[in-house]
Each structure stands twice: as structure tokens, then as C-alpha cells.
N, C-alpha and C. Protein backbone atom coordinates (compact mmCIF):
# COMPACT_ATOMS: atom_id res chain seq x y z
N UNK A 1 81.57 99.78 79.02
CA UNK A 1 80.67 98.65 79.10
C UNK A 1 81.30 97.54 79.94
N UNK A 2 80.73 96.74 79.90
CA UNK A 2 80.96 95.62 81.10
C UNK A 2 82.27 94.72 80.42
N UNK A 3 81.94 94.49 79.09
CA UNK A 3 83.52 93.63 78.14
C UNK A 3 84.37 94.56 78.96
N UNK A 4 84.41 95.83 78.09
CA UNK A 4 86.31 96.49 78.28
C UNK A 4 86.11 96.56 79.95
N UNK A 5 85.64 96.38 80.67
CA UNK A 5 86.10 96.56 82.22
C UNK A 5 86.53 95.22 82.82
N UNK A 6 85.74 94.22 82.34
CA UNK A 6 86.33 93.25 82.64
C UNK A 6 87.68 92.66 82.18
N UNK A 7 88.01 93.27 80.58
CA UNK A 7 89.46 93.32 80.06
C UNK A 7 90.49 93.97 80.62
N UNK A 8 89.93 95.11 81.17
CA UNK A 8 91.18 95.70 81.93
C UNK A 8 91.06 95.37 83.25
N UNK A 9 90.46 94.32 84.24
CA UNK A 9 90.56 93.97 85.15
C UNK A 9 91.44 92.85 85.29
N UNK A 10 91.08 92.18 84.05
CA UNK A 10 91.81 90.63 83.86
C UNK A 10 93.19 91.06 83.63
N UNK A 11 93.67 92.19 82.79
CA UNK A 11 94.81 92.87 82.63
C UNK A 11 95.99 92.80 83.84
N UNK A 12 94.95 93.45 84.12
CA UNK A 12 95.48 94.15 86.14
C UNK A 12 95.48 93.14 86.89
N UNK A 13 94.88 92.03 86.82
CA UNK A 13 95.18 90.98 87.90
C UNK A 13 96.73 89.58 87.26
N UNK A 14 96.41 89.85 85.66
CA UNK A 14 97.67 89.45 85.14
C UNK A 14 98.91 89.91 85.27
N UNK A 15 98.95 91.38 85.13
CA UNK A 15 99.90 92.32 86.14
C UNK A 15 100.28 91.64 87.17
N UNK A 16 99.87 92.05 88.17
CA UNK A 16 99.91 91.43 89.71
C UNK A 16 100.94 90.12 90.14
N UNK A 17 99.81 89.44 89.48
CA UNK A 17 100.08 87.90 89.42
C UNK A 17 101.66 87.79 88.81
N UNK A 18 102.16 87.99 87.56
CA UNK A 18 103.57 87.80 86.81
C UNK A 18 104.55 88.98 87.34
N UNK A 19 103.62 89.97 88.07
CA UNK A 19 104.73 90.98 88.92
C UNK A 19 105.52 91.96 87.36
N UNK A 20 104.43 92.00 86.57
CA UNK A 20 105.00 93.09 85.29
C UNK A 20 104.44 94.75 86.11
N UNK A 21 105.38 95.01 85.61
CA UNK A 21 105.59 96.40 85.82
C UNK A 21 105.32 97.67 84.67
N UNK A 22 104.25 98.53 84.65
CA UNK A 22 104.26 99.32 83.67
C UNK A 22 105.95 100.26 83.28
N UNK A 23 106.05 101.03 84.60
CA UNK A 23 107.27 102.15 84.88
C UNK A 23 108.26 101.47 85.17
N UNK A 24 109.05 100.23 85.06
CA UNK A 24 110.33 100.16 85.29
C UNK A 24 110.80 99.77 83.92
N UNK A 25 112.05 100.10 83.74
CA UNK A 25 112.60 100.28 82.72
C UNK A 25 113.11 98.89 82.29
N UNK A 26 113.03 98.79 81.26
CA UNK A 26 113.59 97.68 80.11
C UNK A 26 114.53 96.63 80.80
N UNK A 27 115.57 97.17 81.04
CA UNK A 27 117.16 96.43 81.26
C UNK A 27 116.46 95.81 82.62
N UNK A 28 115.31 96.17 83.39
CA UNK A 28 115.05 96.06 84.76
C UNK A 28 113.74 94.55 85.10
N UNK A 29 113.01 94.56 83.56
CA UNK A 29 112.03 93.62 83.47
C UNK A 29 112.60 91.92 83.63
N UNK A 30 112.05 91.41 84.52
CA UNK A 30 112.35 90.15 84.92
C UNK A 30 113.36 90.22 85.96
N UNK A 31 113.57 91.03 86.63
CA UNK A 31 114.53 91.21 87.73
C UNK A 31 113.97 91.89 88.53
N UNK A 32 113.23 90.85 89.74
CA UNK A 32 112.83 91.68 90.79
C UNK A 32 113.65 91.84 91.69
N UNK A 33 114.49 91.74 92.09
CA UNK A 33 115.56 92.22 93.29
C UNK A 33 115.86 93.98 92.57
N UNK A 34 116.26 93.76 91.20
CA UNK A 34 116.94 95.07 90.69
C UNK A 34 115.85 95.96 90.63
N UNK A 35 114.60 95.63 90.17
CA UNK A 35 113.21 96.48 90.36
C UNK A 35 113.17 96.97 91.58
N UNK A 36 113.26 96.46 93.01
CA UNK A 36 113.44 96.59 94.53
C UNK A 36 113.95 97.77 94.80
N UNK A 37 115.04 97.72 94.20
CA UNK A 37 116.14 98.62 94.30
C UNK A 37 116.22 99.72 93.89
N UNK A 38 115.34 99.24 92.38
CA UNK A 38 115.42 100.57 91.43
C UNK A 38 114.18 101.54 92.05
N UNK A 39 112.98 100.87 92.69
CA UNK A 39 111.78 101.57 93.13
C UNK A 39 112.36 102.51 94.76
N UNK A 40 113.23 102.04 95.52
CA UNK A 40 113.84 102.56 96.67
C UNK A 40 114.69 104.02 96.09
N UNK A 41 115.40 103.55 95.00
CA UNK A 41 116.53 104.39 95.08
C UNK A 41 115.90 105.89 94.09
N UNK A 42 115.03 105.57 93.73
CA UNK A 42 114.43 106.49 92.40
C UNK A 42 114.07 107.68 93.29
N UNK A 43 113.38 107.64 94.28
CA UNK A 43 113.04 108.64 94.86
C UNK A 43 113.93 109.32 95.50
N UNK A 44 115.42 109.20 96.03
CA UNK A 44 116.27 109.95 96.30
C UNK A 44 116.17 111.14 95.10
N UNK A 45 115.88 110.62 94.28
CA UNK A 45 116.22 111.49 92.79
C UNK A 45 115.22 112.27 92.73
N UNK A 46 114.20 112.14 93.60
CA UNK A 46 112.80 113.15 92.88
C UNK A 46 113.30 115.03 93.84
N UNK A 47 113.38 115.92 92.81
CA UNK A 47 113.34 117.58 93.14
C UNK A 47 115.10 117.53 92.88
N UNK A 48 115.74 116.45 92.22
CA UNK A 48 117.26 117.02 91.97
C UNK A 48 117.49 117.47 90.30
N UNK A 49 116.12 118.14 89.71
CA UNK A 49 116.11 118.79 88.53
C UNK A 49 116.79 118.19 88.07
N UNK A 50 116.71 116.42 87.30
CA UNK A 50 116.78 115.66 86.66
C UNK A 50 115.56 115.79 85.38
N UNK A 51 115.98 115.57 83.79
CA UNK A 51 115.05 115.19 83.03
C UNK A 51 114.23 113.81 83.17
N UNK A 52 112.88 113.32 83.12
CA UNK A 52 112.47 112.21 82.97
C UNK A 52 113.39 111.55 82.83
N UNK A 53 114.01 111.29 81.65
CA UNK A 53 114.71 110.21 81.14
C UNK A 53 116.08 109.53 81.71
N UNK A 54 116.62 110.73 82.29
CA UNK A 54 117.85 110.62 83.17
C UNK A 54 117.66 110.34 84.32
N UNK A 55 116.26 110.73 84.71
CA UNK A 55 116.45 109.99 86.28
C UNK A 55 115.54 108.18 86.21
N UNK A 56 115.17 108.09 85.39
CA UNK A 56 114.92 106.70 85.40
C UNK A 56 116.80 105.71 84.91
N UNK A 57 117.30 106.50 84.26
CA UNK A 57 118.49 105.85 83.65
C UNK A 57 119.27 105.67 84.56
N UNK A 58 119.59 106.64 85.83
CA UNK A 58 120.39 106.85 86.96
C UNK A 58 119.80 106.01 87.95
N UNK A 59 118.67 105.99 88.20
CA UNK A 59 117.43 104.96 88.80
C UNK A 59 118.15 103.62 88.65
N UNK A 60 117.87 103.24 87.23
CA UNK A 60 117.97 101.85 86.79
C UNK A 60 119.17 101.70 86.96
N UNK A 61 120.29 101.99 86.56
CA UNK A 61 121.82 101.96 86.49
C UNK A 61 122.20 101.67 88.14
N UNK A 62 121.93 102.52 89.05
CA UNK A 62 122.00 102.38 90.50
C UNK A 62 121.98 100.64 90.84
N UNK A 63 120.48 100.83 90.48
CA UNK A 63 120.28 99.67 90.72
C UNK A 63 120.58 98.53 90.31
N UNK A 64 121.23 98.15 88.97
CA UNK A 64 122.13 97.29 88.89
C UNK A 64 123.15 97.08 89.47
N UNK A 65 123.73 98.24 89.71
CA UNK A 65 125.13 98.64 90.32
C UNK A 65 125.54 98.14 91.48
N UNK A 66 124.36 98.22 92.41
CA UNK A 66 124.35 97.98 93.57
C UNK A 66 124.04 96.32 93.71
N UNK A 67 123.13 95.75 93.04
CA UNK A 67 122.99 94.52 92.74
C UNK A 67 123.73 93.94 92.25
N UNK A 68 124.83 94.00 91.91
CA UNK A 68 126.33 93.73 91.31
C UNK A 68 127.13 92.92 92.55
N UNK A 69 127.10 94.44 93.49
CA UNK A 69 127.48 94.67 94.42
C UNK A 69 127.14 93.62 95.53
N UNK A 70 126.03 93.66 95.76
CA UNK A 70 125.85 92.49 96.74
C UNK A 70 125.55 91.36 95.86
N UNK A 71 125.80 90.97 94.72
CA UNK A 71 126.22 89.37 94.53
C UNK A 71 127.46 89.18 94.57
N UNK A 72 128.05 90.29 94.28
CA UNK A 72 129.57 90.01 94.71
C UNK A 72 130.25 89.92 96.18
N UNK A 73 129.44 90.37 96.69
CA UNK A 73 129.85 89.81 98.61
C UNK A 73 128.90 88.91 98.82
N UNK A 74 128.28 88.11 98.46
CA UNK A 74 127.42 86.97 98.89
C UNK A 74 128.58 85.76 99.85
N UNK A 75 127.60 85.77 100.88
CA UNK A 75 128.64 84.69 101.51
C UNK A 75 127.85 84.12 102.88
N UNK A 76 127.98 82.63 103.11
CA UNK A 76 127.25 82.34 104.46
C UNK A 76 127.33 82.63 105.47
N UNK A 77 125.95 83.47 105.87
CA UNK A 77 125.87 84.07 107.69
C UNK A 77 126.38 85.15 107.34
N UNK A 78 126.20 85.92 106.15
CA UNK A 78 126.58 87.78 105.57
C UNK A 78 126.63 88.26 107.21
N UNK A 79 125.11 88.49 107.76
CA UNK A 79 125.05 89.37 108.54
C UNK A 79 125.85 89.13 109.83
N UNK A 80 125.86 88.29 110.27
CA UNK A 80 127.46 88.27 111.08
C UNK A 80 128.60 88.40 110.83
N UNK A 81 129.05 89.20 109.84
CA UNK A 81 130.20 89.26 109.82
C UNK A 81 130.30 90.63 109.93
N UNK A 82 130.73 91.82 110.50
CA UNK A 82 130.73 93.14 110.43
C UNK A 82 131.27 93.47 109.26
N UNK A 83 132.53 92.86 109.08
CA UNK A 83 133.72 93.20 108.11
C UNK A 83 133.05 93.38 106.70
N UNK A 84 132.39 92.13 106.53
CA UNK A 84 131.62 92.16 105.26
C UNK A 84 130.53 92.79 105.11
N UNK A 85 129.77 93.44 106.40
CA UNK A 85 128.67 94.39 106.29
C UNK A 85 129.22 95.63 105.72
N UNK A 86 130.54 95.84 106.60
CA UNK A 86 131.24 97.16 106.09
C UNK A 86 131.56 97.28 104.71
N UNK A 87 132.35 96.52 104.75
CA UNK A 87 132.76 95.92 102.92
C UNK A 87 131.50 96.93 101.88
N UNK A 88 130.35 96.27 101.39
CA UNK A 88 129.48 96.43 101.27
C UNK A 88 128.74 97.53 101.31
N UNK A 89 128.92 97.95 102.66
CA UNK A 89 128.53 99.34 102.93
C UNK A 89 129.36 100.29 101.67
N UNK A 90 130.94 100.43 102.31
CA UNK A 90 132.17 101.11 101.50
C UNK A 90 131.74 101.05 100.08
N UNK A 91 131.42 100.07 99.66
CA UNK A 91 131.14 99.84 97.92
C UNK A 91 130.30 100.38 97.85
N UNK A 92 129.04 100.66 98.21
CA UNK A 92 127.87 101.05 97.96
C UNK A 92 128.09 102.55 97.96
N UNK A 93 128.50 103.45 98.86
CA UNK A 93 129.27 104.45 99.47
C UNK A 93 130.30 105.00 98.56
N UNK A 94 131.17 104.58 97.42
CA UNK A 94 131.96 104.85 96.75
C UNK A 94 131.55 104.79 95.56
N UNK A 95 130.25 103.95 95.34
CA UNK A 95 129.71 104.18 94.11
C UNK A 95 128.72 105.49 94.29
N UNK A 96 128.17 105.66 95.46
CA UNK A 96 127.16 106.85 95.23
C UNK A 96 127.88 108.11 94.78
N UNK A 97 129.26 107.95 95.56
CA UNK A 97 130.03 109.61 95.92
C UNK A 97 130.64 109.63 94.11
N UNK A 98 131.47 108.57 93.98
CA UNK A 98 132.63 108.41 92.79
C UNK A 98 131.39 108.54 91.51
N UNK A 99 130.77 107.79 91.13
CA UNK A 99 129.20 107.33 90.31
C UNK A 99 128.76 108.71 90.31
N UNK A 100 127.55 108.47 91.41
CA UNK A 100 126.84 109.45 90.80
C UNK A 100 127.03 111.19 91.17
N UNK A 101 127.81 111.23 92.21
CA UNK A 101 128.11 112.83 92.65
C UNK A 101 129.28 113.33 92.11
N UNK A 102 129.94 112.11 91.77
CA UNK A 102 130.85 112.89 90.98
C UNK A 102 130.79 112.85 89.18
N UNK A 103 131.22 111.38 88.71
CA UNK A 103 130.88 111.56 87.30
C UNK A 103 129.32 112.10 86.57
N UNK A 104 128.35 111.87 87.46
CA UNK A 104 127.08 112.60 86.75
C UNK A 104 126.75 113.69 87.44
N UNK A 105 127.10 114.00 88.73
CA UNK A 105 127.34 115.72 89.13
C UNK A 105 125.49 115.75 90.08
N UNK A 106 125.29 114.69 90.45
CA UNK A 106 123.79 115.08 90.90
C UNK A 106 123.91 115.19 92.53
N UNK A 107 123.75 115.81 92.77
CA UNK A 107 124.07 116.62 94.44
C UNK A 107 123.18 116.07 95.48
N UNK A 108 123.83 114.91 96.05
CA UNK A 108 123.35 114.12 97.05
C UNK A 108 124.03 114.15 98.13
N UNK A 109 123.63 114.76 99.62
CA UNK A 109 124.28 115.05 100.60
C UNK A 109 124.65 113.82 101.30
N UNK A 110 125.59 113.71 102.20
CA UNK A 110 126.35 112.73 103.00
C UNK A 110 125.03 112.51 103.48
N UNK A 111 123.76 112.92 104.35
CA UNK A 111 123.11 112.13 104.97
C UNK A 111 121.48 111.76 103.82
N UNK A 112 121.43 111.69 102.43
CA UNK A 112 121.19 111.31 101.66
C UNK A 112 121.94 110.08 101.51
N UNK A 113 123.07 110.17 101.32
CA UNK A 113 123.56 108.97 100.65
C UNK A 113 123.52 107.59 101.99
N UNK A 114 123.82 108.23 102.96
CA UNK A 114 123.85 107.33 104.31
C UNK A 114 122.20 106.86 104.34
N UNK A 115 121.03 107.46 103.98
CA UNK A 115 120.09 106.74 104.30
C UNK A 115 119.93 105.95 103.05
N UNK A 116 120.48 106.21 102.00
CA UNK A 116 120.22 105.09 100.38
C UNK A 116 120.74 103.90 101.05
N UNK A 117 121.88 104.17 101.93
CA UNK A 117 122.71 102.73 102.38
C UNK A 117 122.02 102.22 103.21
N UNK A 118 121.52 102.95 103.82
CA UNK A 118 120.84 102.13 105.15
C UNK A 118 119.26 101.27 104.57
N UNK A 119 118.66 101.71 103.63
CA UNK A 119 117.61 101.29 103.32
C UNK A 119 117.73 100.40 101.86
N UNK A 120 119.28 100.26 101.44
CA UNK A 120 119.43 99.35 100.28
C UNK A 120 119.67 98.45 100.96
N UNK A 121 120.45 98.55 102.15
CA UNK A 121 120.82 97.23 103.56
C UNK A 121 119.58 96.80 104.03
N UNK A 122 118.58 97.34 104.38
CA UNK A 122 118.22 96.50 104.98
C UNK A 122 116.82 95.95 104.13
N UNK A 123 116.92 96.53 102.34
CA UNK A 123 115.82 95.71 101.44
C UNK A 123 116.81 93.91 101.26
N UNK A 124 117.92 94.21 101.04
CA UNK A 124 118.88 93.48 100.84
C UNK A 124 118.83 92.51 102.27
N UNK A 125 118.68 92.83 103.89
CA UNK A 125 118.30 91.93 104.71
C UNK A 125 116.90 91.00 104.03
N UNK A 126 116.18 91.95 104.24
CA UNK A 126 114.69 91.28 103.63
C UNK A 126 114.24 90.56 102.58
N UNK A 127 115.52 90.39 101.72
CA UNK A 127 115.01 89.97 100.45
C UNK A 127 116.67 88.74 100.63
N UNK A 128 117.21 88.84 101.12
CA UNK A 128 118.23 87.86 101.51
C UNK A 128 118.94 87.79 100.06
N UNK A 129 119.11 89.06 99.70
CA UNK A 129 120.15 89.35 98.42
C UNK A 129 121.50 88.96 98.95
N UNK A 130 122.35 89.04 100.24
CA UNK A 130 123.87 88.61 100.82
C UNK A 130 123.99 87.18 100.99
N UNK A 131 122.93 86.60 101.00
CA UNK A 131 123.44 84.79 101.93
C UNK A 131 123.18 84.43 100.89
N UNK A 132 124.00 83.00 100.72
CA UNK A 132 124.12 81.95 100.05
C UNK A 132 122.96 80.60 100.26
């Protein structure tokens, strides 16, 4: 009927509007940079015969991880500095290999992991997660 459609419209535009998320996980609500991250990086994970539950956990975890990561190199004019692009890069890069290919064993090839970097870099340009 016309009530419940208009309830779940008003729903959905309250959604929108406060940027709530049905599918991102708990630890992740009220953090949109880490949501960013967590929605980029999740799909590396889709066909690596992960359970539901583990690949949202590996999802979410990433994505803190990495968001760690670049508040901890935050610094003025990031992107000019190579050193600190590299920096950054290396961390990101040592958490995928050390993290997740090695302590959780999920089989992500060198040019897998090189495009997670390249496209966590440049959400992280766009969202100006490095500058101060």
C-alpha cells in the first residue's frame, strides 16, 4: 500500500542522507574513509573460497589496517614527496604479503596485491587521507 512504500522510501533516503550502510560491518559504522577502503578491498577477496564471515572480517580488518597506515604517514604536500609515497606503499605491501598471505594463508598474487596498492593510493589521493 501506499503507507509501507512511502516508509521504506523515507528509510532509503535517511540511508543516503547519514551515509548508513546496511553490509559494512560494525567496527566500520561511522567511519567513512575505513568503509572506502573496506568496499575497494573486499572484492579482491571475492572467488578466494573464503566463508561469508571471514571475508567480511579480512575486508574490515584490511581496512583499518591500512587506515592506520596512512594516518600514520600524514604529512604536508604527502604527494610530493616520493620517499613518503614509497614509505606507504612498502607498509601497505608488507601488510598484504606478512598479514594476509602469510598469517591467514589467502593467496593473493604479486599483481593482485600491486593493484590493492595502486587503487588504496589513489582512493587515499581522492579522499586526501595523507595531507594534513
Amino acid at each position: 500500500n501506499d503507507l509501507a512504500y512511502l516508509k521504506r522510501v523515507t528509510e532509503i533516503r535517511n540511508k543516503v542522507v547519514s551515509r548508513e550502510h546496511d553490509d559494512v560491518p560494525t567496527e566500520l559504522k561511522g567511519n567513512d574513509d575505513a568503509q572506502a577502503l573496506y568496499g575497494l578491498i573486499r572484492r579482491f577477496f571475492d572467488g578466494k573460497e573464503l566463508e561469508a564471515k571471514v571475508h567480511d572480517e579480512v575486508s574490515a580488518d584490511s581496512a583499518l589496517a591500512v587506515l592506520k597506515i596512512f594516518k600514520g604517514n600524514r604529512k604536508v604536500q604527502f604527494w610530493d614527496d616520493d620517499d613518503a609515497k614509497n614509505r606507504v606503499i612498502n607498509d601497505i605491501d608488507d601488510f598484504l604479503y606478512d598479514e594476509l598471505k602469510g598469517k591467514r594463508g589467502i593467496a593473493l598474487t604479486t599483481d593482485e596485491m600491486d593493484e590493492i596498492i595502486e587503487d588504496m593510493m589513489q582512493l587515499a589521493r581522492s579522499r586526501r587521507l595523507l595531507e594534513r
